[in-house]
PDB file of N, CA and C in Angstrom:
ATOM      1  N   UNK A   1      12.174  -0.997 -20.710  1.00  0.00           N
ATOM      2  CA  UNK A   1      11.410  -1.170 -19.493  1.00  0.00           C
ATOM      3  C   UNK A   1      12.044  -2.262 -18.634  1.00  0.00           C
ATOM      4  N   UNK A   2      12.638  -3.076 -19.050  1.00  0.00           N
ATOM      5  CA  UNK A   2      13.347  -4.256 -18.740  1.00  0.00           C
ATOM      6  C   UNK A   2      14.555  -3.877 -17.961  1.00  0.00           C
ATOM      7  N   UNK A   3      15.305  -3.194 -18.545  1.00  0.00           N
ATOM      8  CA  UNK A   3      16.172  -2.758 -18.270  1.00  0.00           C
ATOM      9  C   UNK A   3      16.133  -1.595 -16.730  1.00  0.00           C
ATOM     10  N   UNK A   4      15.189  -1.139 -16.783  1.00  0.00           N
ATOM     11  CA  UNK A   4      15.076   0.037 -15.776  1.00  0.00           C
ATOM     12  C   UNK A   4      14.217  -1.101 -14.412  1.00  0.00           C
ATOM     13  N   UNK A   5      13.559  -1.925 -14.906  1.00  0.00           N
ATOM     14  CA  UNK A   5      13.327  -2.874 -13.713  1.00  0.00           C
ATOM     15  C   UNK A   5      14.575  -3.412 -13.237  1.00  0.00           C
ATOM     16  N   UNK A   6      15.274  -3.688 -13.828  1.00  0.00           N
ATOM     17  CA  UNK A   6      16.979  -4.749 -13.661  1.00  0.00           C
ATOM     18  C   UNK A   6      17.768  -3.816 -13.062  1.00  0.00           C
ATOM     19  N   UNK A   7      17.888  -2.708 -12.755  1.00  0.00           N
ATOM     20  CA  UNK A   7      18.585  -1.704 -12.175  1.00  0.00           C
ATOM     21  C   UNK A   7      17.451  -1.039 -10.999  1.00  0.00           C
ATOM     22  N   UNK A   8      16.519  -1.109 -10.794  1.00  0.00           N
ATOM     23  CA  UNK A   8      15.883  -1.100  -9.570  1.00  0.00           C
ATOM     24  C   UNK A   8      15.531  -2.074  -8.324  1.00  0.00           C
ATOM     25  N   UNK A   9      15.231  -3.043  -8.768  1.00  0.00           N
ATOM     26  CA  UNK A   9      15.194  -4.390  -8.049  1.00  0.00           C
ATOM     27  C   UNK A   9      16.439  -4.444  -7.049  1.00  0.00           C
ATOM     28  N   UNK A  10      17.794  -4.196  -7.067  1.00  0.00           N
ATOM     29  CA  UNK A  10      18.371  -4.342  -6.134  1.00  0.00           C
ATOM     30  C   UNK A  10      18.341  -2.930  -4.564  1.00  0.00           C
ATOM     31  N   UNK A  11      17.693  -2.106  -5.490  1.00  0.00           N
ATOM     32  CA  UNK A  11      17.344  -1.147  -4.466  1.00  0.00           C
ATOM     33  C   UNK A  11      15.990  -1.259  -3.872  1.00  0.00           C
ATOM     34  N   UNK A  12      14.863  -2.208  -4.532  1.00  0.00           N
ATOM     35  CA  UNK A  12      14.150  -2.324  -3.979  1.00  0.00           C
ATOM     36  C   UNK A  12      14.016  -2.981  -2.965  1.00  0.00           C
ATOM     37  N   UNK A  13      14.870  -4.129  -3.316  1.00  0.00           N
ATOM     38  CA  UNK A  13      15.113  -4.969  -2.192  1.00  0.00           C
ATOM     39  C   UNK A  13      16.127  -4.917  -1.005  1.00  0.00           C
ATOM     40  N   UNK A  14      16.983  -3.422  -1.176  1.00  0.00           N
ATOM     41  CA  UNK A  14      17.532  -2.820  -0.086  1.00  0.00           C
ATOM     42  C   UNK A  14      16.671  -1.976   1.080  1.00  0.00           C
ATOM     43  N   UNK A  15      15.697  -1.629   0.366  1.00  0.00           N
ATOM     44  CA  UNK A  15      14.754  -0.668   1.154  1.00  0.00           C
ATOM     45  C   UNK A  15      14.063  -1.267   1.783  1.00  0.00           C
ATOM     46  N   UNK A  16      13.775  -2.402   1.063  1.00  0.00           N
ATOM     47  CA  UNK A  16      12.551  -3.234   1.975  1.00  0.00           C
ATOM     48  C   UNK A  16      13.029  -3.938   2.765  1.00  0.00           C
ATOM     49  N   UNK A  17      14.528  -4.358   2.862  1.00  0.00           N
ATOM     50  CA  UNK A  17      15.331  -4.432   4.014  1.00  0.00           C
ATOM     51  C   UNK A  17      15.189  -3.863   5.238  1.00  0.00           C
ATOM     52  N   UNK A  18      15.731  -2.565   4.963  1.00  0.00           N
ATOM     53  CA  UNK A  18      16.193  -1.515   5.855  1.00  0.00           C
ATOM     54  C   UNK A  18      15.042  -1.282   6.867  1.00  0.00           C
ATOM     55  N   UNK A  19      13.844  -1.484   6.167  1.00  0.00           N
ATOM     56  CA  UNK A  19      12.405  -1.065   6.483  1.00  0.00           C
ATOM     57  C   UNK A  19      11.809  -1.857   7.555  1.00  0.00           C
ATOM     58  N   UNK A  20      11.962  -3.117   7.248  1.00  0.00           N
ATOM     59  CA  UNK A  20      11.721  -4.400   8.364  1.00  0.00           C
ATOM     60  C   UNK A  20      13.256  -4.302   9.342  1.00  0.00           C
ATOM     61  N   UNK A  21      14.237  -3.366   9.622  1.00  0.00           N
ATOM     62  CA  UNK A  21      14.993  -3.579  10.579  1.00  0.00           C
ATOM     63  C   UNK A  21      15.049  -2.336  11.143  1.00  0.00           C
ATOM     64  N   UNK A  22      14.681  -1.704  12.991  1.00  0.00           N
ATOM     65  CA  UNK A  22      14.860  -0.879  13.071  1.00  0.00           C
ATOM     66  C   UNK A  22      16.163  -0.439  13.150  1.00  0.00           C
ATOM     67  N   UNK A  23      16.363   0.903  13.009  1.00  0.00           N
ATOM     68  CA  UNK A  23      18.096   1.130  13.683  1.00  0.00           C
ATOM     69  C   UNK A  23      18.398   1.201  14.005  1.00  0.00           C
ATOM     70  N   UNK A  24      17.833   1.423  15.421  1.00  0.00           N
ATOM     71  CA  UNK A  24      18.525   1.575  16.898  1.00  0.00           C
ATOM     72  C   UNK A  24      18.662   0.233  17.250  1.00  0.00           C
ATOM     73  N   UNK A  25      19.851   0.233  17.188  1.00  0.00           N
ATOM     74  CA  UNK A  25      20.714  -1.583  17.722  1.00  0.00           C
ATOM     75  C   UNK A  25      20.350  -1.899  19.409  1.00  0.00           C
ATOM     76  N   UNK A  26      20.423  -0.742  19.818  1.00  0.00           N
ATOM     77  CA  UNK A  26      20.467  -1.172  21.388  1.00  0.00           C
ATOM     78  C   UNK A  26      18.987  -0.960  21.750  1.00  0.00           C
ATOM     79  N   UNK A  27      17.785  -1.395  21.726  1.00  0.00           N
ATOM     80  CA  UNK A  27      17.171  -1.148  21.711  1.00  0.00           C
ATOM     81  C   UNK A  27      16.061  -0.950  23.252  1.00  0.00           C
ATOM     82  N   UNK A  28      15.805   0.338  23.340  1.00  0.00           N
ATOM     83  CA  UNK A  28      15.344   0.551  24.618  1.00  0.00           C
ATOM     84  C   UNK A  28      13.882  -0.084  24.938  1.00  0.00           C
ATOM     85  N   UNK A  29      13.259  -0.158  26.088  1.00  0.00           N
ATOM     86  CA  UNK A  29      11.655  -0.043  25.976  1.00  0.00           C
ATOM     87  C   UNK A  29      11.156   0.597  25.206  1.00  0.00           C
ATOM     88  N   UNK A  30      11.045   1.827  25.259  1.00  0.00           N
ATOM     89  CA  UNK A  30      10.903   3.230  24.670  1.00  0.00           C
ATOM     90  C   UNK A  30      10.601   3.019  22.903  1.00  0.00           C
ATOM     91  N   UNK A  31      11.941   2.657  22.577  1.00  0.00           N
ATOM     92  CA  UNK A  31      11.790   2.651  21.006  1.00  0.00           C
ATOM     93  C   UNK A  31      10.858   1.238  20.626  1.00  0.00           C
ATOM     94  N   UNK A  32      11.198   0.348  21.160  1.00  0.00           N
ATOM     95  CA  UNK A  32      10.180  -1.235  21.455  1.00  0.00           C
ATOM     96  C   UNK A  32       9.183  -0.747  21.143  1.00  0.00           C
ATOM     97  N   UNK A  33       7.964  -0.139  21.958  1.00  0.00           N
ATOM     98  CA  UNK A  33       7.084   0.320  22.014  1.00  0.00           C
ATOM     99  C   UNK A  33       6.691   1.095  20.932  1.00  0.00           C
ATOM    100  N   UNK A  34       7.861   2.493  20.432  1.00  0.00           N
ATOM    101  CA  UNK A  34       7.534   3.317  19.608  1.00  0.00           C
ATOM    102  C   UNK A  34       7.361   2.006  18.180  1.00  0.00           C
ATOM    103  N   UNK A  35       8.113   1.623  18.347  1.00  0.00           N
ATOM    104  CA  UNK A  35       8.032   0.623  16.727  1.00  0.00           C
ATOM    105  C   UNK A  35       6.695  -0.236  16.752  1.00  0.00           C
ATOM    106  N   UNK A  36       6.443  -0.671  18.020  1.00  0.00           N
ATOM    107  CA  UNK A  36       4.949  -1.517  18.284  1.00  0.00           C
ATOM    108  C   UNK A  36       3.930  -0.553  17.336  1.00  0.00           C
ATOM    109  N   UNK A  37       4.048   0.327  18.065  1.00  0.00           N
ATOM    110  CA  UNK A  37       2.739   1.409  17.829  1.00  0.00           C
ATOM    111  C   UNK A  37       2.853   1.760  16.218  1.00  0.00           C
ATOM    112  N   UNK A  38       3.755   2.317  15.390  1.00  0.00           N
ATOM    113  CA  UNK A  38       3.902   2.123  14.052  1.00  0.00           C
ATOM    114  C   UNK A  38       3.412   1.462  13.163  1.00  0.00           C
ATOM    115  N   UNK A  39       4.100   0.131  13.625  1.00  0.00           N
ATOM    116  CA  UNK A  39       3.337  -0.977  12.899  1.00  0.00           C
ATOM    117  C   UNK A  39       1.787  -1.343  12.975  1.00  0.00           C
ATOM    118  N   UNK A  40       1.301  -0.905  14.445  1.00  0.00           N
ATOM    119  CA  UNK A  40      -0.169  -1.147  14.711  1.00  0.00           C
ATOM    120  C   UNK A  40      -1.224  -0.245  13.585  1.00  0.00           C
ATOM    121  N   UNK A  41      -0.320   1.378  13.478  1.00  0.00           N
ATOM    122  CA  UNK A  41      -0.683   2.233  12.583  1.00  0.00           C
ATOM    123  C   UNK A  41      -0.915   2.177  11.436  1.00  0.00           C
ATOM    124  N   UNK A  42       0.327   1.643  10.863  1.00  0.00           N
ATOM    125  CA  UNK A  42       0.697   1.042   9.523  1.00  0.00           C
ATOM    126  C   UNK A  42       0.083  -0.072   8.824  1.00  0.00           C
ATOM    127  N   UNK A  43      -0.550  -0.750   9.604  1.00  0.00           N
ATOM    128  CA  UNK A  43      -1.484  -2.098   9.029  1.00  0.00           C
ATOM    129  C   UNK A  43      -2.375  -1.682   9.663  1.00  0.00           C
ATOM    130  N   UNK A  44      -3.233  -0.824  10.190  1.00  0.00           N
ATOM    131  CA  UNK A  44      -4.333  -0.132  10.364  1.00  0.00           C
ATOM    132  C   UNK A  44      -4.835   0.569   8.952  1.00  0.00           C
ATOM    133  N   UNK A  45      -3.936   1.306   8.758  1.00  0.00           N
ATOM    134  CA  UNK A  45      -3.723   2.258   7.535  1.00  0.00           C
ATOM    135  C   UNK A  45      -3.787   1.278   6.521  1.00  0.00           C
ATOM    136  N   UNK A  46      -3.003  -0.048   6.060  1.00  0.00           N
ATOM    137  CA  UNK A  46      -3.327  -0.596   4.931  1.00  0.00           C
ATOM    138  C   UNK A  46      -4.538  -0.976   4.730  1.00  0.00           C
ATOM    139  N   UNK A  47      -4.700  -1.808   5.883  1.00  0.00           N
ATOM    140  CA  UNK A  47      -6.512  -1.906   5.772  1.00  0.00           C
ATOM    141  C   UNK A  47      -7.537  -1.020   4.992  1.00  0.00           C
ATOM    142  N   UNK A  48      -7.743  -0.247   5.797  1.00  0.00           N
ATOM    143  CA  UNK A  48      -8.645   1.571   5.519  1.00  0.00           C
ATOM    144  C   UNK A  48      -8.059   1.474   3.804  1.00  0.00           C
ATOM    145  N   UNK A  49      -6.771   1.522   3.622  1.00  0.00           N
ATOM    146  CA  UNK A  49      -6.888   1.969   1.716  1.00  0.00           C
ATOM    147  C   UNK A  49      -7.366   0.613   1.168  1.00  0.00           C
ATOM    148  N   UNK A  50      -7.282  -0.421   1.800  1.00  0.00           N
ATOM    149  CA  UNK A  50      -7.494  -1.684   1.070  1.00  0.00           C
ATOM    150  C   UNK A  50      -9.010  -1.295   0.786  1.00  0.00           C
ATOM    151  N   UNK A  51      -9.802  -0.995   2.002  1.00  0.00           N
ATOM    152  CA  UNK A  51     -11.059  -1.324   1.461  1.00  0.00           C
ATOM    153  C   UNK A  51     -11.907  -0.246   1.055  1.00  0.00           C
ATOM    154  N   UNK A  52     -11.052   1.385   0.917  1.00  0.00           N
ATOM    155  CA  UNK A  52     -11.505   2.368   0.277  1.00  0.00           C
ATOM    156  C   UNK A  52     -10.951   2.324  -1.418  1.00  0.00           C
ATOM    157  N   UNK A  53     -10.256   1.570  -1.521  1.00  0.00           N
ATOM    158  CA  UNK A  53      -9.806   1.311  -3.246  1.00  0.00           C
ATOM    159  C   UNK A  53     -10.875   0.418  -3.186  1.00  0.00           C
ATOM    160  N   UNK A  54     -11.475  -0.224  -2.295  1.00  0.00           N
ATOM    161  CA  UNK A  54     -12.384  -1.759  -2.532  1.00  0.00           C
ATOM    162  C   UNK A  54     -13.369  -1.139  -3.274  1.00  0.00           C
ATOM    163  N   UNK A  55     -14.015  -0.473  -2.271  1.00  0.00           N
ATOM    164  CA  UNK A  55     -15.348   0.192  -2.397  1.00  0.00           C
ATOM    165  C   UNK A  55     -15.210   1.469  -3.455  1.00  0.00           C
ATOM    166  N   UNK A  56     -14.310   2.230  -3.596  1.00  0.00           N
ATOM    167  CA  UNK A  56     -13.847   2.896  -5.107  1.00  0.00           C
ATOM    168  C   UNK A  56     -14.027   2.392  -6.150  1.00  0.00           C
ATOM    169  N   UNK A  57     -13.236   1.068  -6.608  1.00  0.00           N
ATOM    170  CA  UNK A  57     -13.599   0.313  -7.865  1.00  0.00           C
ATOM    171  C   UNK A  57     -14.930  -0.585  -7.874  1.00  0.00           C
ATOM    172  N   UNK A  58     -15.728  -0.753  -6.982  1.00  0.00           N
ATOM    173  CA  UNK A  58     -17.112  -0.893  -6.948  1.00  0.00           C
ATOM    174  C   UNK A  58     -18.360   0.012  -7.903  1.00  0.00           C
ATOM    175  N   UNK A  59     -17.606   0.942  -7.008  1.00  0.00           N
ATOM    176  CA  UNK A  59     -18.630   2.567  -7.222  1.00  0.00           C
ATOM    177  C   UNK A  59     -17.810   2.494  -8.475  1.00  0.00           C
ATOM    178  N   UNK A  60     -17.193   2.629  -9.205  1.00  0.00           N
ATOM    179  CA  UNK A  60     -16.392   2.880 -10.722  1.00  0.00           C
ATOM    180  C   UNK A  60     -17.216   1.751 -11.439  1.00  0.00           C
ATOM    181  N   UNK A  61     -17.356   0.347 -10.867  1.00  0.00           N
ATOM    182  CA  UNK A  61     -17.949  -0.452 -12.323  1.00  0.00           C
ATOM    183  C   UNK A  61     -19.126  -0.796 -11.899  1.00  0.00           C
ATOM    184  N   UNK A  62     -19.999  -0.463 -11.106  1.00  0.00           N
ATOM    185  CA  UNK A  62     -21.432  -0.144 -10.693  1.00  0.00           C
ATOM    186  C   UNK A  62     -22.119   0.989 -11.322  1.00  0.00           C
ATOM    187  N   UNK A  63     -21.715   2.140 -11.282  1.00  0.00           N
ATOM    188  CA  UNK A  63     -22.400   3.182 -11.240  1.00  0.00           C
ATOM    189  C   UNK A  63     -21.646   3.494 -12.484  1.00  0.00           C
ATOM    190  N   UNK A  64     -20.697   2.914 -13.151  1.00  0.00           N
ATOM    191  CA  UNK A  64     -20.606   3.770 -14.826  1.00  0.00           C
ATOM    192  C   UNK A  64     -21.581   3.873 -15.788  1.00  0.00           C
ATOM    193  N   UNK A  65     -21.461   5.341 -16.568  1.00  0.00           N
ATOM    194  CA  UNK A  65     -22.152   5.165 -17.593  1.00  0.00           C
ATOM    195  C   UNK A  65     -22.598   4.206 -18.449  1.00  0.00           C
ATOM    196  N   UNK A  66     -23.638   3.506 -19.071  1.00  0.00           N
ATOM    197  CA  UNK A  66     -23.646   2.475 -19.669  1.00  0.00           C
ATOM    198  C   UNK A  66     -23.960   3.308 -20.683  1.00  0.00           C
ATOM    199  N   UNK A  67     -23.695   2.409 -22.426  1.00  0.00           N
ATOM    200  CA  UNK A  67     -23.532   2.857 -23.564  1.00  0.00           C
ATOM    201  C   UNK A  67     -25.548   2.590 -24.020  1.00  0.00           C
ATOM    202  N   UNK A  68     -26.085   3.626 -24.882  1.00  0.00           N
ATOM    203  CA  UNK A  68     -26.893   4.172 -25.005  1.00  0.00           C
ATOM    204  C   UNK A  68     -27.365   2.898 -26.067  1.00  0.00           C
ATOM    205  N   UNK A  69     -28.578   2.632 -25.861  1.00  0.00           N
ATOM    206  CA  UNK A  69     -28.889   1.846 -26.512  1.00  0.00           C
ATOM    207  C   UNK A  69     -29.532   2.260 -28.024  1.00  0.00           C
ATOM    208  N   UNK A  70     -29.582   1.725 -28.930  1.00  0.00           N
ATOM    209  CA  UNK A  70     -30.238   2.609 -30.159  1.00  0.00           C
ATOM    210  C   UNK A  70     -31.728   2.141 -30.204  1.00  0.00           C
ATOM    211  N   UNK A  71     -32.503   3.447 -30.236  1.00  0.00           N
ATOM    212  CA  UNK A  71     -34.225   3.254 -29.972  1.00  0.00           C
ATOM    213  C   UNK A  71     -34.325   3.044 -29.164  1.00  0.00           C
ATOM    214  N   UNK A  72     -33.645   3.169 -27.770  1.00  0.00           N
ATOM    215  CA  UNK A  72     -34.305   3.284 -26.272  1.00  0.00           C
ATOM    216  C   UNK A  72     -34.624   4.926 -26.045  1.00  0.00           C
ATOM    217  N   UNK A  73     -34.598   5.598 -26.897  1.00  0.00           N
ATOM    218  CA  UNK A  73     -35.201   7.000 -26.354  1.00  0.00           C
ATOM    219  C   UNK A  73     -36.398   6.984 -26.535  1.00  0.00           C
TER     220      UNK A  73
END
């Protein structure tokens, strides 16, 4: 497991590079904008799963079955 982390890590940290730089070097209004709007999307979107996993693992250790008590029937 060690090993397969030690051989990913440098690609992880290529991607997450690449990711924070757009590629168009010369960069127009146009794409400015298009990348604005992305990102506005994109941390819109993290939000919304942040707090639907929130409220998921709520409802998971709220509402689980609880174990049956002996002589509560």
């Amino acid at each position: 497991m060690v090993r397969l982390a030690a051989r990913l890590s440098p690609l992880a940290v290529g991607l997450s590079l690449m990711g924070s730089m757009p590629l168009a070097a010369a960069q127009s209004s146009q794409v400015v904008t298009e990348w604005a709007l992305f990102y506005q999307i994109l941390y819109i979107g993290i939000a919304v799963g942040i707090v639907v996993f929130g409220l998921l693992f709520y409802a998971i250790i709220r509402y689980r079955e609880k174990p049956a008590e002996p002589g509560a029937e």
